[in-house]
Protein backbone atom coordinates (compact mmCIF):
# COMPACT_ATOMS: atom_id res chain seq x y z
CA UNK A 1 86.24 123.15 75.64
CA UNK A 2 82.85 121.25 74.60
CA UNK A 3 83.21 117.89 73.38
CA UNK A 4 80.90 116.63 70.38
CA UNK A 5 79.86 112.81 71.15
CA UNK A 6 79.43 110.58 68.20
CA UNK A 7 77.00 107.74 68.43
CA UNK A 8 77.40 105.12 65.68
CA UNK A 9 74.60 102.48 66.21
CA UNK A 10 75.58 99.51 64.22
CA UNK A 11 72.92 97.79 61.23
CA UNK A 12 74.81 96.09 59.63
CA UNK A 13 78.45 96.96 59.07
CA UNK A 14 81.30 95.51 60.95
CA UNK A 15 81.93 97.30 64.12
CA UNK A 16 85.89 96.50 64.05
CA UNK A 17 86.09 98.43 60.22
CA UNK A 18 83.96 101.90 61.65
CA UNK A 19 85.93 101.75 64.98
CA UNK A 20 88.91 102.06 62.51
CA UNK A 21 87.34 104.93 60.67
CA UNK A 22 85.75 106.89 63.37
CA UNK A 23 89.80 106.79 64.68
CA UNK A 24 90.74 107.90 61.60
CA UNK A 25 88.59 110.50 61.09
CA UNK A 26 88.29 112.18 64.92
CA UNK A 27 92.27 111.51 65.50
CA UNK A 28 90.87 109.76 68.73
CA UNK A 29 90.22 106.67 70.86
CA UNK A 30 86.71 104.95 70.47
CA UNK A 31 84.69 103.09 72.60
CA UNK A 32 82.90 99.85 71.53
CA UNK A 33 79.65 98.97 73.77
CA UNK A 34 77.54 96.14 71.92
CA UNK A 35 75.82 97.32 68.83
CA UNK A 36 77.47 100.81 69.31
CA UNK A 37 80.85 102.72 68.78
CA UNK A 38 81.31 105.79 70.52
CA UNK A 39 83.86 108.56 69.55
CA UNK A 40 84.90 112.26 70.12
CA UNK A 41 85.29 115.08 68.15
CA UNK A 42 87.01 118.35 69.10
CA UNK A 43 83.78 120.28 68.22
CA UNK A 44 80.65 120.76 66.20
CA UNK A 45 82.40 120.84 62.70
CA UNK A 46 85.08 118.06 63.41
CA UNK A 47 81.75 116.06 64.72
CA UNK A 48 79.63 116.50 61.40
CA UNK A 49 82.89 115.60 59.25
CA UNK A 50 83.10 112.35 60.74
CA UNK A 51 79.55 111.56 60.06
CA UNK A 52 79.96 112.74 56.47
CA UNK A 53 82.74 110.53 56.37
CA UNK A 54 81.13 107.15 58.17
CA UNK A 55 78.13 108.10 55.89
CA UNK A 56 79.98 108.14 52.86
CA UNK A 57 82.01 105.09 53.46
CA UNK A 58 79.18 102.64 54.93
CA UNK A 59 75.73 104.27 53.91
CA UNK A 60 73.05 103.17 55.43
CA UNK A 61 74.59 100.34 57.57
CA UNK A 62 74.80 102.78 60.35
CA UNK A 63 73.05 105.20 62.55
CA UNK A 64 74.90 108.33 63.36
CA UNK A 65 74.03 110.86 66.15
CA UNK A 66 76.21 113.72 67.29
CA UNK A 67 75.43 115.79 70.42
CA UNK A 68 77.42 117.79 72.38
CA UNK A 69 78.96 116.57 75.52
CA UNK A 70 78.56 118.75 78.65
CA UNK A 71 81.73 120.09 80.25
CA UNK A 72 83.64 118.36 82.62
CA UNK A 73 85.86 119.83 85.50
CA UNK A 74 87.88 116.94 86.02
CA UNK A 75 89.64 118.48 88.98
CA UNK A 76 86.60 118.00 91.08
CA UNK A 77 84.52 115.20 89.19
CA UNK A 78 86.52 112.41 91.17
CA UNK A 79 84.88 113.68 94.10
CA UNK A 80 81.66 112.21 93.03
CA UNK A 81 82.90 108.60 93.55
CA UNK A 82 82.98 109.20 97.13
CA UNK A 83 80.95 108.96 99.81
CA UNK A 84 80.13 109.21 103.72
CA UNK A 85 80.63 105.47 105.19
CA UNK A 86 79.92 104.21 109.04
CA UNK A 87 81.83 101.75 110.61
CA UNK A 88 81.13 100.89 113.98
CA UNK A 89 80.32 103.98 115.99
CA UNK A 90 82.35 106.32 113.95
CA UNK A 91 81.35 107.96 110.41
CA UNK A 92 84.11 108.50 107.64
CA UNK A 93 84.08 110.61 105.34
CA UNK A 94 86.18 113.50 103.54
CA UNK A 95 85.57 117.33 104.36
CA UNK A 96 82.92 118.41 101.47
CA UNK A 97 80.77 116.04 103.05
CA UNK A 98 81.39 115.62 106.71
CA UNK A 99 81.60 117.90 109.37
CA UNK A 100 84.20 117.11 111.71
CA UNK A 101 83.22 115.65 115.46
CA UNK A 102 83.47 113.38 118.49
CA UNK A 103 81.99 110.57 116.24
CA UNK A 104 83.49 111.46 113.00
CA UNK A 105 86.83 111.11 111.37
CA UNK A 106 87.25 113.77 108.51
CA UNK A 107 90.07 112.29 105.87
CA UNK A 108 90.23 114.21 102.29
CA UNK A 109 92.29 111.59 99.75
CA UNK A 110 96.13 112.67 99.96
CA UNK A 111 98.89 110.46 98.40
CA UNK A 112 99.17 108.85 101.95
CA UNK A 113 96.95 105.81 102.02
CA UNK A 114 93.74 105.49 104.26
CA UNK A 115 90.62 107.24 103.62
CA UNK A 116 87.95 105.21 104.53
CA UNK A 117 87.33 103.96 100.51
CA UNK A 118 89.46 100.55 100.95
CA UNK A 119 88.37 97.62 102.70
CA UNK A 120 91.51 97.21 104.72
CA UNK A 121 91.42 99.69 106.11
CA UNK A 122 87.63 99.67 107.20
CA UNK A 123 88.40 96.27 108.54
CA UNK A 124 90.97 97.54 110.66
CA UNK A 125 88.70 100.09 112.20
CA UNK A 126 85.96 97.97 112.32
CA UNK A 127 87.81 95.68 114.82
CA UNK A 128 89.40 98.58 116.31
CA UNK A 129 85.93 99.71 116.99
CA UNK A 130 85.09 96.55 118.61
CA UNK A 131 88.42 95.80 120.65
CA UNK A 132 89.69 99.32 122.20
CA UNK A 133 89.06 100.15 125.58
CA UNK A 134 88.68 103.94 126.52
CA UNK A 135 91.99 104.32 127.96
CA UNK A 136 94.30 102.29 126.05
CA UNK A 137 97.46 103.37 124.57
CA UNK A 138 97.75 102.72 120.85
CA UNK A 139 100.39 101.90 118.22
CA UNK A 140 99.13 102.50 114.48
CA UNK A 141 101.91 100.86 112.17
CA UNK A 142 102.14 102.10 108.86
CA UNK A 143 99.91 105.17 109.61
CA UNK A 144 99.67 106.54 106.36
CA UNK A 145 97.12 109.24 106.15
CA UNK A 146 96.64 108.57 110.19
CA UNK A 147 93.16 107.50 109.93
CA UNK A 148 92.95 104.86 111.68
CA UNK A 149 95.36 106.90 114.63
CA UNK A 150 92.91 109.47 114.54
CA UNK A 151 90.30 107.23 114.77
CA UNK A 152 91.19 105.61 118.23
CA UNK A 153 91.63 108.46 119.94
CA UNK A 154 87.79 109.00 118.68
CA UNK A 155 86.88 105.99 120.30
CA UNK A 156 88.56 107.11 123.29
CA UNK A 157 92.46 105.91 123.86
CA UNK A 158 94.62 107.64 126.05
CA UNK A 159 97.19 108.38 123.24
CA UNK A 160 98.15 106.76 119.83
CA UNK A 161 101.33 106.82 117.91
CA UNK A 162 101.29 106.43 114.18
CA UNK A 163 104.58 104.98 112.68
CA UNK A 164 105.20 105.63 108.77
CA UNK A 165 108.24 105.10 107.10
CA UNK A 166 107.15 107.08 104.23
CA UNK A 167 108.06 110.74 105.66
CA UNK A 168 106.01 112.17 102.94
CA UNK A 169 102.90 110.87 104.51
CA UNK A 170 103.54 112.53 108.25
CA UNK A 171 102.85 116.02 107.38
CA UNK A 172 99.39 114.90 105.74
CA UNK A 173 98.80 112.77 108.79
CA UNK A 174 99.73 115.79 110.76
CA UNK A 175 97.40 117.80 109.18
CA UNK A 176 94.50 115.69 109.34
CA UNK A 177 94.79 115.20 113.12
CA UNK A 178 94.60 119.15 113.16
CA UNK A 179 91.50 119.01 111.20
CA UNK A 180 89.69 116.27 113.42
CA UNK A 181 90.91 118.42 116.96
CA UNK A 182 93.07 115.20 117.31
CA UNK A 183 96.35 117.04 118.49
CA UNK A 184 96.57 116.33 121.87
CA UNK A 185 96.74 112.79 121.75
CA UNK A 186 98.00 111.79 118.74
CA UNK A 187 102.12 111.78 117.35
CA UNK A 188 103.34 110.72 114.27
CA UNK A 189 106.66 109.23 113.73
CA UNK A 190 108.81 108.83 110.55
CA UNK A 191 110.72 105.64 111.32
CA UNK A 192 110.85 101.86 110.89
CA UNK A 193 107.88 99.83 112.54
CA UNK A 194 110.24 97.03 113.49
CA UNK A 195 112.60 99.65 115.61
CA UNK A 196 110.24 102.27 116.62
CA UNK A 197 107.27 99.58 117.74
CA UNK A 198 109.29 98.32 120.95
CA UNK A 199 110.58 101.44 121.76
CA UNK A 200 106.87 103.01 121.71
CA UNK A 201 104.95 100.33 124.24
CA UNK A 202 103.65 98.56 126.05
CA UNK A 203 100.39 99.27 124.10
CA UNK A 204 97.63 98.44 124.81
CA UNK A 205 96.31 97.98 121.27
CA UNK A 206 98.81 97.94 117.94
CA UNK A 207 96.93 97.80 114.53
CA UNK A 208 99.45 96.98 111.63
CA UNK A 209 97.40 97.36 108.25
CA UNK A 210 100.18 96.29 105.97
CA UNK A 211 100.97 93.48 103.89
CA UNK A 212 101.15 89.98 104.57
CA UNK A 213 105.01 90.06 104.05
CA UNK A 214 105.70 93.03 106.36
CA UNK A 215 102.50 92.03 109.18
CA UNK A 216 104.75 88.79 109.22
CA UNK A 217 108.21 90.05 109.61
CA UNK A 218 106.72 92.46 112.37
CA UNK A 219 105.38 89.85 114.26
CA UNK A 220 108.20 90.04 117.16
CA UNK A 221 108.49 93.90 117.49
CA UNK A 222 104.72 93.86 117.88
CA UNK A 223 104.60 91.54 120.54
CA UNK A 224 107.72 93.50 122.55
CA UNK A 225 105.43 96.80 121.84
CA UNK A 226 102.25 95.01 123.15
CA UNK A 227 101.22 94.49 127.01
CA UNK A 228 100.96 91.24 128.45
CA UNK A 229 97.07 91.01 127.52
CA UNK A 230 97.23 93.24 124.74
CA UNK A 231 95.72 93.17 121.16
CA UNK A 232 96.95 93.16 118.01
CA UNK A 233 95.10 93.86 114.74
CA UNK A 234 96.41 92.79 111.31
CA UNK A 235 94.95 94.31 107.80
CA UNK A 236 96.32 94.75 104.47
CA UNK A 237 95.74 91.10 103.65
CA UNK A 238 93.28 89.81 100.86
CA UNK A 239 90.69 87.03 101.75
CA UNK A 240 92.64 84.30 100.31
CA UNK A 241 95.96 84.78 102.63
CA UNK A 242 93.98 84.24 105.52
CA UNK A 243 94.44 80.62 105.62
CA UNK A 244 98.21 81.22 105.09
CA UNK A 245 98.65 84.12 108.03
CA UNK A 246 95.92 82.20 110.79
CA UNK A 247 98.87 79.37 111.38
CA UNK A 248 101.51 81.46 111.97
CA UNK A 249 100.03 83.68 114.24
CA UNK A 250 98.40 80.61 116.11
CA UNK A 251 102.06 78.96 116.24
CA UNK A 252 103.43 82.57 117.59
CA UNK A 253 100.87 82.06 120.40
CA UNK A 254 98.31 84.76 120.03
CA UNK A 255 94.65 83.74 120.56
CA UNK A 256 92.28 85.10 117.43
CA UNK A 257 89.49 86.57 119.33
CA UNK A 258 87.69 87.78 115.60
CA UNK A 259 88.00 88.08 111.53
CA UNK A 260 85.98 89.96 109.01
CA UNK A 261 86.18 90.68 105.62
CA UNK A 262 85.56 93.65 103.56
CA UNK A 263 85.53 94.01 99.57
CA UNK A 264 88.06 90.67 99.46
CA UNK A 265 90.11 92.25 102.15
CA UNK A 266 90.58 90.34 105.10
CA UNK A 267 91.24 91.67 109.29
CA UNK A 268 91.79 89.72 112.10
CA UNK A 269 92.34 90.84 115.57
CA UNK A 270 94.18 88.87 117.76
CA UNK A 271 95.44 88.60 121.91
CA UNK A 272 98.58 88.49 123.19
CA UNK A 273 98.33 86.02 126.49
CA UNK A 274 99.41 87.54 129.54
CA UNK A 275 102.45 84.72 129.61
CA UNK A 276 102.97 84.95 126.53
């Protein structure tokens, strides 16, 4: 179906009275943008009534255009938004634009969170980037799509566990750890962080991109999952919470070794001491 656009450019008349009409006479929404009102019509006929009709009512007050709008397959459009992104030594991106390999991570948007489009979660991996050594063992709480999982095992841990409670989000995880050749050393578990964590270390590295709330009450079980030594690395958390999750993290007794923030979203990676 072709849409017909109509263009009212405004000389006079008040825009709030033709927004009104143009509703009125297209049966739908319009769109007010300074000294214009845009509206649909179904087609090529609908569009000319409702310039007869404008015309008639406000003369020559207004300017009226009508053009046909090209066709939209709004199944695929969204895809435009997106984009190939770098962070650190790794390249993100989802499969109708990245091939995948050693240095990528290939994530198409699922309903599981985590594709490389939120700041979070970019954050995480940024520091993740920066703090894994090849070898570790990692715990990824709250997996989601298992990006940032998939991601370590890129940058060259041993293993990594992903923990999700949401059990609708393991078989996408699952999938996408097929599609980067990820298999071997990744699992994903359907389970609560705060029992499962424990149970899965000592880690080397656990990265918990949650919320504040939840990064807060799994403070404990993260240090029981971590080594002696071991780093932790907290997302999920806007810019403005920093100042309220620093403290308690200093008064649990982990060192902060860095921050960064991404789009308003703030990361912080942080060392358990070996006595600690």
């Amino acid at each position: 179906m072709t849409w017909w656009l109509v263009e009212v450019a405004l000389t006079g008349a008040d825009p709030d009275l033709v927004a009104r009409s143009l509703v009125t006479l297209t049966g739908h929404a319009v769109e007010e943008r300074d000294t214009l009102v845009l509206g649909y019509a179904a087609d090529q006929a609908a569009a000319g009534a409702a310039r007869a009709g404008l015309t008639a009512q406000f003369g020559a007050a207004l300017t009226i255009t009508t053009r046909p709008v090209p066709e939209t397959d709004w199944t695929t459009a969204w895809r435009e938004g997106l984009a190939v992104r770098t962070v650190g030594r790794l390249r993100l991106g989802p499969s109708w634009l990245l091939t995948p390999g050693p240095d990528t991570v290939v994530i198409d948007p699922e309903m599981a969170f985590g594709s490389g489009e939120h700041g979070s979660t970019r954050g995480a991996l940024l520091l993740l980037d920066r703090f894994l050594v090849p070898g570790s063992r990692v715990v990824d709480l709250g997996s989601g799509s298992g990006i940032l999982t998939i991601a370590a095992v890129k940058l060259g841990a041993r293993s990594a566990l992903g923990i999700e409670v949401d059990e609708e989000a393991v078989p996408v995880s699952d999938a996408n750890a097929v599609a980067n050749a990820a298999t071997e050393r990744t699992r994903f578990l359907v389970g609560d962080a705060a029992v499962l964590a424990p149970l899965a270390g000592p880690a080397d590295v656990v990265v918990s991109n949650i919320l504040r709330n939840v990064n807060q009450t799994l403070l404990e079980p993260i240090v029981a999952a971590l080594a002696p030594g071991g780093i932790a690395i907290f997302a999920g958390m806007e810019e403005a919470e920093a100042p309220l999750f620093r403290p308690v993290l200093i008064d649990r007794g982990f060192d902060i070794l860095a921050e960064t923030v991404d789009q308003g979203w703030w990361s912080v990676a942080v060392l358990r001491p070996v006595n600690g």
